[in-house]
C-alpha atoms as a PDB file:
ATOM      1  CA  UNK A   1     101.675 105.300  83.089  1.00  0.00           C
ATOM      2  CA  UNK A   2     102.805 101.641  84.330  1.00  0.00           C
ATOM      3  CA  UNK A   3     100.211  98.999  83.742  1.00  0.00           C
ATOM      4  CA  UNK A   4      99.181  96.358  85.948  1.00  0.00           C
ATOM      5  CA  UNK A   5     101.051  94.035  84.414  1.00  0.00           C
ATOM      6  CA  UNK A   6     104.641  96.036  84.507  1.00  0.00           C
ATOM      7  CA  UNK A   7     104.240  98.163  87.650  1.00  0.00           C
ATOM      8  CA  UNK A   8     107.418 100.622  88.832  1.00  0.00           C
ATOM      9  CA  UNK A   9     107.939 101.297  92.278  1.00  0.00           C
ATOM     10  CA  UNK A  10     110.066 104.015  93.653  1.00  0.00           C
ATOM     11  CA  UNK A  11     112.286 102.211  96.371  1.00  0.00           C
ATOM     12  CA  UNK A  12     112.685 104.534  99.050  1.00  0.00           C
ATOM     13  CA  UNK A  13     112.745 102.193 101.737  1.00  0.00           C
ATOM     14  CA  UNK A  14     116.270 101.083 103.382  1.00  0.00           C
ATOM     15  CA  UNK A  15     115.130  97.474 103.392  1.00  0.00           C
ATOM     16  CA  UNK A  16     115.694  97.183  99.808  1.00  0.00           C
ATOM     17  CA  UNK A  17     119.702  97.383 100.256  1.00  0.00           C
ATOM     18  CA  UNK A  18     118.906  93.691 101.515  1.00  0.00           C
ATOM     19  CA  UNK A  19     116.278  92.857  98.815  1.00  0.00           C
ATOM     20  CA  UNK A  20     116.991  92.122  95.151  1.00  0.00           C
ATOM     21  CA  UNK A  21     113.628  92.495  93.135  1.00  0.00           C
ATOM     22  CA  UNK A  22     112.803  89.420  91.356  1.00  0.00           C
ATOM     23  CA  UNK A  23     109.095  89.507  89.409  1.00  0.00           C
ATOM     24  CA  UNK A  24     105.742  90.805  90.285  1.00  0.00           C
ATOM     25  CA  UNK A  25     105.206  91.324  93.790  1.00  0.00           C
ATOM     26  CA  UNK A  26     108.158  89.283  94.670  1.00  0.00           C
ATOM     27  CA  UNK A  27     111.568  90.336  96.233  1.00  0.00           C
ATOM     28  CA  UNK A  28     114.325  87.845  96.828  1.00  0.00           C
ATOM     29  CA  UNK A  29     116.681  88.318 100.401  1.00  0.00           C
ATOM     30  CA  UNK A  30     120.169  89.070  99.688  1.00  0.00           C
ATOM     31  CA  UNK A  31     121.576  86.741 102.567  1.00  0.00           C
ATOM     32  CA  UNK A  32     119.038  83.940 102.582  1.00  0.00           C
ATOM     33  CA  UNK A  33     117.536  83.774  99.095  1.00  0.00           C
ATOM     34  CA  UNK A  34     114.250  83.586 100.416  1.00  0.00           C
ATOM     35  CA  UNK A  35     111.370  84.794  98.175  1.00  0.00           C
ATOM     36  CA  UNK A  36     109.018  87.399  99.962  1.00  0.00           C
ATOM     37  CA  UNK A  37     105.747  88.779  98.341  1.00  0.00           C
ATOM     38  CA  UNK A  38     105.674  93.171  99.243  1.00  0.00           C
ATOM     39  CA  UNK A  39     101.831  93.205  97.915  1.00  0.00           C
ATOM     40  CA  UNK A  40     100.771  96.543  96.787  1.00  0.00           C
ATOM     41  CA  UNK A  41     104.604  98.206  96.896  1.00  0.00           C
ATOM     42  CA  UNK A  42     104.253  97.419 100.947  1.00  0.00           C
ATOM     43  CA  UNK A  43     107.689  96.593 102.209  1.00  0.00           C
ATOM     44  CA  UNK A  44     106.353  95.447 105.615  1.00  0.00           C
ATOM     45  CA  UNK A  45     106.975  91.652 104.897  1.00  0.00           C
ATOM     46  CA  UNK A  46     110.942  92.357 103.756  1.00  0.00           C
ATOM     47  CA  UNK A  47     111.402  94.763 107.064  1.00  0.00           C
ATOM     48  CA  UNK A  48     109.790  91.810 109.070  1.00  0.00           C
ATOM     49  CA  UNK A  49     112.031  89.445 107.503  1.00  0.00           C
ATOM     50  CA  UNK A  50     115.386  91.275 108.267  1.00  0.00           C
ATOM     51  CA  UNK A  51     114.400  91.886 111.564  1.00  0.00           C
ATOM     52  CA  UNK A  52     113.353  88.521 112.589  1.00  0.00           C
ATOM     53  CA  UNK A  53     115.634  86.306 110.207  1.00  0.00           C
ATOM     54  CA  UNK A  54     118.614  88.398 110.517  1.00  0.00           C
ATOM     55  CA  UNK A  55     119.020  90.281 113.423  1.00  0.00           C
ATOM     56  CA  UNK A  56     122.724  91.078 113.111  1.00  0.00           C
ATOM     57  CA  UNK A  57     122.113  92.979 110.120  1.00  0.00           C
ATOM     58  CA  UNK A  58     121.789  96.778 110.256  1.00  0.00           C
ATOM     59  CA  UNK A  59     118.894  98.780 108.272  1.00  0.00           C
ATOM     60  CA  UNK A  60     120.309 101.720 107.791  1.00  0.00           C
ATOM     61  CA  UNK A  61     122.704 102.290 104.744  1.00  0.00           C
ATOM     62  CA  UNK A  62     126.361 101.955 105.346  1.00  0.00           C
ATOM     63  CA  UNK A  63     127.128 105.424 104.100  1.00  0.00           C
ATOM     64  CA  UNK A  64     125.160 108.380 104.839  1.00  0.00           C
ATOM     65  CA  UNK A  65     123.281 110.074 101.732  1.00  0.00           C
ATOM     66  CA  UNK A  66     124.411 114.009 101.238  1.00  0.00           C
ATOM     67  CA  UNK A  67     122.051 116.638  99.731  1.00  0.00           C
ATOM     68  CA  UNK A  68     124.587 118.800  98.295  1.00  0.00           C
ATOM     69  CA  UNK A  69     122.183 122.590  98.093  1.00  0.00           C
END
């Protein structure tokens, strides 16, 4: 179980191929540097971000993912 002081968060989200996590609640932008808080494991700042600052850059991942069944 993670406390509050060392949380784990699943990153499912595609705007994390543009984020490098840094401490806390804080994720640094690949392209800018630029420190953005995603309180409470919400990504909604870092999608804002890329979509605002950096509007050339595409969200989805270069390579599609395969379930192999």
């Amino acid at each position: 179980m993670a406390s509050s002081t060392n949380q784990f968060y699943k990153k499912r989200s595609n705007v994390w191929n543009h984020f490098t996590l840094t401490n806390g609640n804080m994720a640094k932008c690949n392209y800018c540097n630029e420190k953005k808080s995603f309180s409470g494991g919400s990504t909604g700042n870092l999608l804002r971000h890329i979509k605002t600052k950096h509007v050339t850059v595409p969200l989805q991942r270069s390579t599609p993912q395969v379930l192999i069944l």
